[in-house]
Protein backbone atom coordinates (compact mmCIF):
# COMPACT_ATOMS: atom_id res chain seq x y z
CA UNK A 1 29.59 -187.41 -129.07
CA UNK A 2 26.74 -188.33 -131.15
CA UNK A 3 24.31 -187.76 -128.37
CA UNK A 4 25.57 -184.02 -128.53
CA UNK A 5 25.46 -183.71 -131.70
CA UNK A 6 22.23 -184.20 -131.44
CA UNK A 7 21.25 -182.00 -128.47
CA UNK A 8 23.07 -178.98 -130.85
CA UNK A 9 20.63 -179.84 -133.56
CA UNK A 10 17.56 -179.81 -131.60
CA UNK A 11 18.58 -176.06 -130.37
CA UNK A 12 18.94 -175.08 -133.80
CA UNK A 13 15.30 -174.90 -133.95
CA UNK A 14 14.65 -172.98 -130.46
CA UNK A 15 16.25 -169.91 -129.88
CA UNK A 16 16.04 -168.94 -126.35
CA UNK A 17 16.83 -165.30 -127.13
CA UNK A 18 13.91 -164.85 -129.12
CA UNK A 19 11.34 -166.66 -126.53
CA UNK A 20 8.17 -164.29 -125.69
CA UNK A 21 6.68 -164.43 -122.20
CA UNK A 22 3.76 -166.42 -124.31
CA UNK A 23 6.27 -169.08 -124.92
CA UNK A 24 8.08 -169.44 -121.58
CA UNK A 25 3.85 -169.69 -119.97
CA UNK A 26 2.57 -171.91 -122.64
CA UNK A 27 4.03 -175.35 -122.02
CA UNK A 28 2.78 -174.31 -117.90
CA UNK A 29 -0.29 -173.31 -118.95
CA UNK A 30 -1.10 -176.64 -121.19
CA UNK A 31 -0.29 -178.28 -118.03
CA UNK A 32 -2.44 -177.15 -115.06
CA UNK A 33 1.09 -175.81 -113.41
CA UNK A 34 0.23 -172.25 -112.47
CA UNK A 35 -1.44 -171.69 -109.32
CA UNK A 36 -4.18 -170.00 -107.86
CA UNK A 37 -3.04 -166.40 -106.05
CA UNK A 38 0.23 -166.23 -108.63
CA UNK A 39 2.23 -163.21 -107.35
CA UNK A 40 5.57 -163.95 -109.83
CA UNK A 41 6.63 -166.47 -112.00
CA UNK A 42 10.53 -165.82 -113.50
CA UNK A 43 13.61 -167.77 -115.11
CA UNK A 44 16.73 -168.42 -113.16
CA UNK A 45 19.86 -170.67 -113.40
CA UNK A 46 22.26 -169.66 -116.57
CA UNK A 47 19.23 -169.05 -119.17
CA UNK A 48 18.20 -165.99 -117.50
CA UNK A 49 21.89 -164.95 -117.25
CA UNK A 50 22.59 -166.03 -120.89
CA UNK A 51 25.44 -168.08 -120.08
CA UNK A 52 23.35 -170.95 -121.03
CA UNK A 53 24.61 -174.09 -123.42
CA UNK A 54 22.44 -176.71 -125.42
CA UNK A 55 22.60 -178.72 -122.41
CA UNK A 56 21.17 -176.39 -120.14
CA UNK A 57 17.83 -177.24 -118.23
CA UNK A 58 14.81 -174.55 -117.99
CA UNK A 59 15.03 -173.74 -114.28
CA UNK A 60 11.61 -171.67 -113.46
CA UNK A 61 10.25 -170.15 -110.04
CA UNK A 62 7.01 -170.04 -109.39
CA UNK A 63 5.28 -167.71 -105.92
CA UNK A 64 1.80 -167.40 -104.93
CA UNK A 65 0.57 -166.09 -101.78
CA UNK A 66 -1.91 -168.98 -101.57
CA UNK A 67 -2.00 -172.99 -100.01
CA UNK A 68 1.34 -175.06 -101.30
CA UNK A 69 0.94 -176.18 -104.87
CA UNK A 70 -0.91 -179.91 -105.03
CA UNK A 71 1.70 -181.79 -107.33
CA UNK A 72 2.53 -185.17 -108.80
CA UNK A 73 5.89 -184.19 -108.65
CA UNK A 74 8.54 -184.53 -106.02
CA UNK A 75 9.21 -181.93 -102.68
CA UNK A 76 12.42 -180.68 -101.94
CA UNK A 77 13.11 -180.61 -97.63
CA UNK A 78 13.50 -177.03 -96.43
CA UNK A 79 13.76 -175.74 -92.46
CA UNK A 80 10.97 -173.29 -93.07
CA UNK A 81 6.82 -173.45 -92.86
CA UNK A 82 5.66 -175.09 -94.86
CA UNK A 83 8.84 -177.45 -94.82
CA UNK A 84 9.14 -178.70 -98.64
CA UNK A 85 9.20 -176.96 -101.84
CA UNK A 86 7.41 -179.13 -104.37
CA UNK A 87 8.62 -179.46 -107.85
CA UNK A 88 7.08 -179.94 -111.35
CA UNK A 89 9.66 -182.18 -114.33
CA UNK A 90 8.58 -181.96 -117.97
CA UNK A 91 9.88 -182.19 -121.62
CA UNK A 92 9.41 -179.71 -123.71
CA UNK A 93 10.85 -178.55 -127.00
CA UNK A 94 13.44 -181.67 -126.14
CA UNK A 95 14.25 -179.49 -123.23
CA UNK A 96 14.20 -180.54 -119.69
CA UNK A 97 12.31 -177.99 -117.21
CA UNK A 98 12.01 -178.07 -113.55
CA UNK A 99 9.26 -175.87 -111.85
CA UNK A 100 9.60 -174.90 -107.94
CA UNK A 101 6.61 -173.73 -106.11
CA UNK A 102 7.55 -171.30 -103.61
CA UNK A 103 4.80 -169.20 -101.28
CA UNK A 104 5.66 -165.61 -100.55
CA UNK A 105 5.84 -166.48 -96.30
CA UNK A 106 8.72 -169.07 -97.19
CA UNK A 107 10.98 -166.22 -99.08
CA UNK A 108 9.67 -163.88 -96.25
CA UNK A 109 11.05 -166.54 -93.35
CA UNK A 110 14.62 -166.91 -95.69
CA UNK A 111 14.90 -163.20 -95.86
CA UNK A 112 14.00 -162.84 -91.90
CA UNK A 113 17.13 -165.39 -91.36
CA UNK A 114 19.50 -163.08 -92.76
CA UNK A 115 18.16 -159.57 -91.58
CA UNK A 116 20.30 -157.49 -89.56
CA UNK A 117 19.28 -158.05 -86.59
CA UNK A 118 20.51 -161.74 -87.09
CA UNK A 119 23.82 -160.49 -88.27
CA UNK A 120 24.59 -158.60 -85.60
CA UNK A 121 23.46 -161.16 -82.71
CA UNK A 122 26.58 -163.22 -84.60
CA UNK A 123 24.30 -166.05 -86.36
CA UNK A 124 27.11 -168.13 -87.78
CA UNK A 125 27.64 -167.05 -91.72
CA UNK A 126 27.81 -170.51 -93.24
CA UNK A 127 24.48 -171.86 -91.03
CA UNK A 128 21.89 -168.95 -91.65
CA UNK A 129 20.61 -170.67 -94.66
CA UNK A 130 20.68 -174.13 -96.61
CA UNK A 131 22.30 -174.21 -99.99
CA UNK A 132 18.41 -174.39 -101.43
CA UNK A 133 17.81 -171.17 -99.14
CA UNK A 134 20.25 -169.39 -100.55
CA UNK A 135 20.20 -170.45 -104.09
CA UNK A 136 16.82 -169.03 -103.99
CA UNK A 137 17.71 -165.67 -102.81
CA UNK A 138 20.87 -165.49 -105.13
CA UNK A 139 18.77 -166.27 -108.06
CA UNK A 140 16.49 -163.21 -106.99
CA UNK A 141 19.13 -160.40 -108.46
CA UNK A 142 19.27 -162.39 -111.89
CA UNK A 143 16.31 -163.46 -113.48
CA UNK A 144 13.79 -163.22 -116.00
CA UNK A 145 10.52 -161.95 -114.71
CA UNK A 146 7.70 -163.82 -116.58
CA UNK A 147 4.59 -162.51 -114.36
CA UNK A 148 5.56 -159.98 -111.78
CA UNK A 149 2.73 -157.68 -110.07
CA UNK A 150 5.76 -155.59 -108.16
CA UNK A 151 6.59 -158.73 -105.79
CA UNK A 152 9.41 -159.17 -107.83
CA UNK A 153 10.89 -155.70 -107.23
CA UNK A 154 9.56 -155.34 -103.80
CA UNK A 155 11.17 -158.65 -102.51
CA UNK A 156 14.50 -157.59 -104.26
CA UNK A 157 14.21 -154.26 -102.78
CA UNK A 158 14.09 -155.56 -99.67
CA UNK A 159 16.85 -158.89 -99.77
CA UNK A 160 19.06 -155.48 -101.30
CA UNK A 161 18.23 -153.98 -97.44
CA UNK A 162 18.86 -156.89 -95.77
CA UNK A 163 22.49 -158.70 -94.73
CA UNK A 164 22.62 -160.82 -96.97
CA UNK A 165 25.28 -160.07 -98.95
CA UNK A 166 27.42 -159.42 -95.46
CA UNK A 167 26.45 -162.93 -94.32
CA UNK A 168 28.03 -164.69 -97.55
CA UNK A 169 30.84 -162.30 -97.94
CA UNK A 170 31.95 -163.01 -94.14
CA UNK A 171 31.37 -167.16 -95.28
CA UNK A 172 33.51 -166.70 -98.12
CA UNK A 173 35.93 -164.86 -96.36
CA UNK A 174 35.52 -167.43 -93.63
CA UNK A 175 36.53 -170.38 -95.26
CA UNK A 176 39.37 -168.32 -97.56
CA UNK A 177 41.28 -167.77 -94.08
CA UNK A 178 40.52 -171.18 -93.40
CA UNK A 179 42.48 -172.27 -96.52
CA UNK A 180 45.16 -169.87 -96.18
CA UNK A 181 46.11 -171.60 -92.96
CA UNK A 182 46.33 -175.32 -94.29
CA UNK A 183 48.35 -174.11 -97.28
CA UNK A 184 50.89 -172.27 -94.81
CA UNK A 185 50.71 -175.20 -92.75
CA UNK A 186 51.08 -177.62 -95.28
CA UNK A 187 53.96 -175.50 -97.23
CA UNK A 188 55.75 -175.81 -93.93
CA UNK A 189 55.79 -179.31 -93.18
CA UNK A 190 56.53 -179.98 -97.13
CA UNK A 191 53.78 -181.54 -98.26
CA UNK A 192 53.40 -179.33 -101.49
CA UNK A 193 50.91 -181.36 -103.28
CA UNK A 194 48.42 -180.59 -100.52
CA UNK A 195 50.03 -177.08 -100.08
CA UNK A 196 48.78 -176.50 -103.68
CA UNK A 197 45.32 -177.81 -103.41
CA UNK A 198 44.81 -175.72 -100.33
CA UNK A 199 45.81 -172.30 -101.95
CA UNK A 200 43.71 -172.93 -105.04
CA UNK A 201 40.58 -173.40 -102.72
CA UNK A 202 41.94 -170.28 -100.85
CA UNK A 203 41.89 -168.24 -104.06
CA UNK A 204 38.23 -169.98 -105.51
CA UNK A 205 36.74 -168.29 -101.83
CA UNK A 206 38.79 -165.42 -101.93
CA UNK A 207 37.26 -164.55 -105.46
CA UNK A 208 34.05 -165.58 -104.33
CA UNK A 209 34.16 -163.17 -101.17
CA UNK A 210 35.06 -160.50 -103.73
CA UNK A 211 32.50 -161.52 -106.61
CA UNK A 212 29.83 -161.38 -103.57
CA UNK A 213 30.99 -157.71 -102.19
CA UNK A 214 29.81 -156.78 -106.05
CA UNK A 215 26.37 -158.48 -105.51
CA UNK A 216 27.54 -161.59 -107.33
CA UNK A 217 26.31 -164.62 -105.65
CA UNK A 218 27.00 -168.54 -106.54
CA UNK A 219 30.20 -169.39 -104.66
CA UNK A 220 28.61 -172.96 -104.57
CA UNK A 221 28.78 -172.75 -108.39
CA UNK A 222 32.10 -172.72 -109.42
CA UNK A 223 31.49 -173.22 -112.28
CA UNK A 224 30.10 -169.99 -113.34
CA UNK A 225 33.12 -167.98 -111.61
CA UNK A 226 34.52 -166.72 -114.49
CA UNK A 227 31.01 -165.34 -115.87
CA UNK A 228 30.60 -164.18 -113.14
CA UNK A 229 33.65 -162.29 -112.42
CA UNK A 230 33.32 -160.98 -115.93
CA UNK A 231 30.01 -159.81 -114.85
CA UNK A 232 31.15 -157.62 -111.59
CA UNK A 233 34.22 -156.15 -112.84
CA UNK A 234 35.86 -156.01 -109.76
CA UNK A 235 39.23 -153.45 -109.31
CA UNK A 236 40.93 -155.44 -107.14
CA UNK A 237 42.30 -157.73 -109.50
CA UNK A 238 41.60 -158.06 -113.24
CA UNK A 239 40.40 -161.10 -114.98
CA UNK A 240 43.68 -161.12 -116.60
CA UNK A 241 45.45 -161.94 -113.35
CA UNK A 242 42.49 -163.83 -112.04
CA UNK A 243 42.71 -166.15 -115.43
CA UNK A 244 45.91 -166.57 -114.62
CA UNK A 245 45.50 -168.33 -111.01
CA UNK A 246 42.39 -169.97 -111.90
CA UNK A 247 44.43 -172.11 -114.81
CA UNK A 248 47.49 -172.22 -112.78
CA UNK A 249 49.56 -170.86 -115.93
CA UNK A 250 52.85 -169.83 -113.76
CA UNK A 251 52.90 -173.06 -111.95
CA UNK A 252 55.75 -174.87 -111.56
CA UNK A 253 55.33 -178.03 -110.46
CA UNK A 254 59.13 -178.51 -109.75
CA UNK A 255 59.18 -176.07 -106.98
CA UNK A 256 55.62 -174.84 -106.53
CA UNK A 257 56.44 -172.79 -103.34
CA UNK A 258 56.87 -169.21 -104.99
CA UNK A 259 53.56 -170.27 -106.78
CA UNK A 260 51.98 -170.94 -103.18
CA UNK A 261 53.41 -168.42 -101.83
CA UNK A 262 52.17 -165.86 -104.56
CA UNK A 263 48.39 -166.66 -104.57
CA UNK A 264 48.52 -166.74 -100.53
CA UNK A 265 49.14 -163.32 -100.78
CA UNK A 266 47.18 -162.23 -103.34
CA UNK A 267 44.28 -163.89 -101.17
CA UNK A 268 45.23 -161.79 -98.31
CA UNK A 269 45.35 -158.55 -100.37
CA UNK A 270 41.78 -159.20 -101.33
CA UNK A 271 40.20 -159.59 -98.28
CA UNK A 272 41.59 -156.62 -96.78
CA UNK A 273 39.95 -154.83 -99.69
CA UNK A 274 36.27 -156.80 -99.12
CA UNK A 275 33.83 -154.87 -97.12
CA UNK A 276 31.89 -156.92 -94.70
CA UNK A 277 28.93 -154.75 -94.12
């Protein structure tokens, strides 16, 4: 308690709202972290949305076009050339910031993996990309351009044209029929307790399949669900009735099957009303 007490303090002093592109570059700057050949440098993660609390890490990208950025740091593994994404730590303004280095041929190759012509030769939804992959990608739609030179909108122009979206709303939808089928399962043979569990993972991907369709990406976050539901606005369901599942308000634990039953159905009814393509 006292140690967050003390984080809320701190942010008194530093309000992210009011931070200039002078001030995001600065502490990079001081440092020697910019590269050579800089094509875009811009804020992800829940700072650039704004959903972001005084615990919240600085999350920055940074692209050149150039050789991979020579850092003391530590690579993250990726199945692309070059095969590692190194990555820069610091403290600043008692804030914690993480840099990644990407080059423009490694978002070029992620893109490539999830173009159309991938789609339709049936490359498996959940295996086109890691979870780094398609972090990256997500995070393209909603951040906070801090040098740009038009690779910013050109690259989003182009993941916009490319399958991506279909490839994560068919994963969602994937593993929401997946879930549907243990809870039925499950209800049958009267185990109830896993029953449950199973339709509230059936509803988390169901939402997500949805929340994707809108251009909404982060199912691996689920976290941020609610933001980002708030954030689509989908007419399928309201956040009302989505609140309501999500907190399991009309659960009754003494005879959860009308419950079960309920949010099965509901997941159905939305993906019938998810485009795939």
């Amino acid at each position: 308690m006292r140690r967050y007490a003390l984080m809320c303090t701190l942010m008194k002093g530093f309000d992210m709202q009011k931070m200039t592109v002078d001030d995001w570059l600065a502490p990079l700057k001081s440092r020697g972290l910019l590269p050579a050949e800089l094509l875009a440098v811009y804020v992800v993660g829940s700072v650039a949305r704004g959903w972001q609390n005084a615990r919240s890490d600085f999350d920055i990208y940074v692209v050149s076009s150039g050789a991979e950025f020579q850092n003391s740091g530590y690579a993250i593994p990726v199945p692309l050339d070059p095969p590692f994404v190194p990555t820069e730590t610091f403290y600043e303004a008692d804030k914690r910031w993480e840099i990644k280095y990407w080059l423009d041929s490694q978002i070029d190759q992620m893109i490539t993996k999830v173009s159309w012509e991938a789609y339709e030769a049936g490359m498996v939804a959940g295996t086109a990309l890691t979870l780094t992959e398609e972090l990256s990608l997500a995070r393209l739609g909603n951040c906070l351009p801090l040098i740009d030179n038009d690779w910013l909108r050109k690259t989003q122009e182009r993941l916009a044209g490319s399958a991506f979206r279909s490839f994560a709303v068919v994963r969602s939808l994937g593993a929401a029929d997946n879930a549907v089928e243990d809870a039925l399962g499950q209800m049958e043979s009267g185990d109830l307790y896993s029953a449950t569990i199973s339709a509230r993972l059936a509803f988390g991907h169901a939402i997500d399949a949805l929340l994707e369709g809108e251009g909404e990406y982060g199912s691996h976050l689920p976290k941020w669900r609610a933001n980002r539901f708030k954030a689509a606005a989908p007419s399928a369901i309201s956040f009302e009735d989505y609140w309501a599942i999500e907190t399991m308000q009309a659960y009754d634990s003494a005879d959860p099957r009308a419950w079960i039953t309920n949010v099965l159905t509901i997941c159905q009814d939305i993906a019938m009303r998810v485009e795939t393509s």
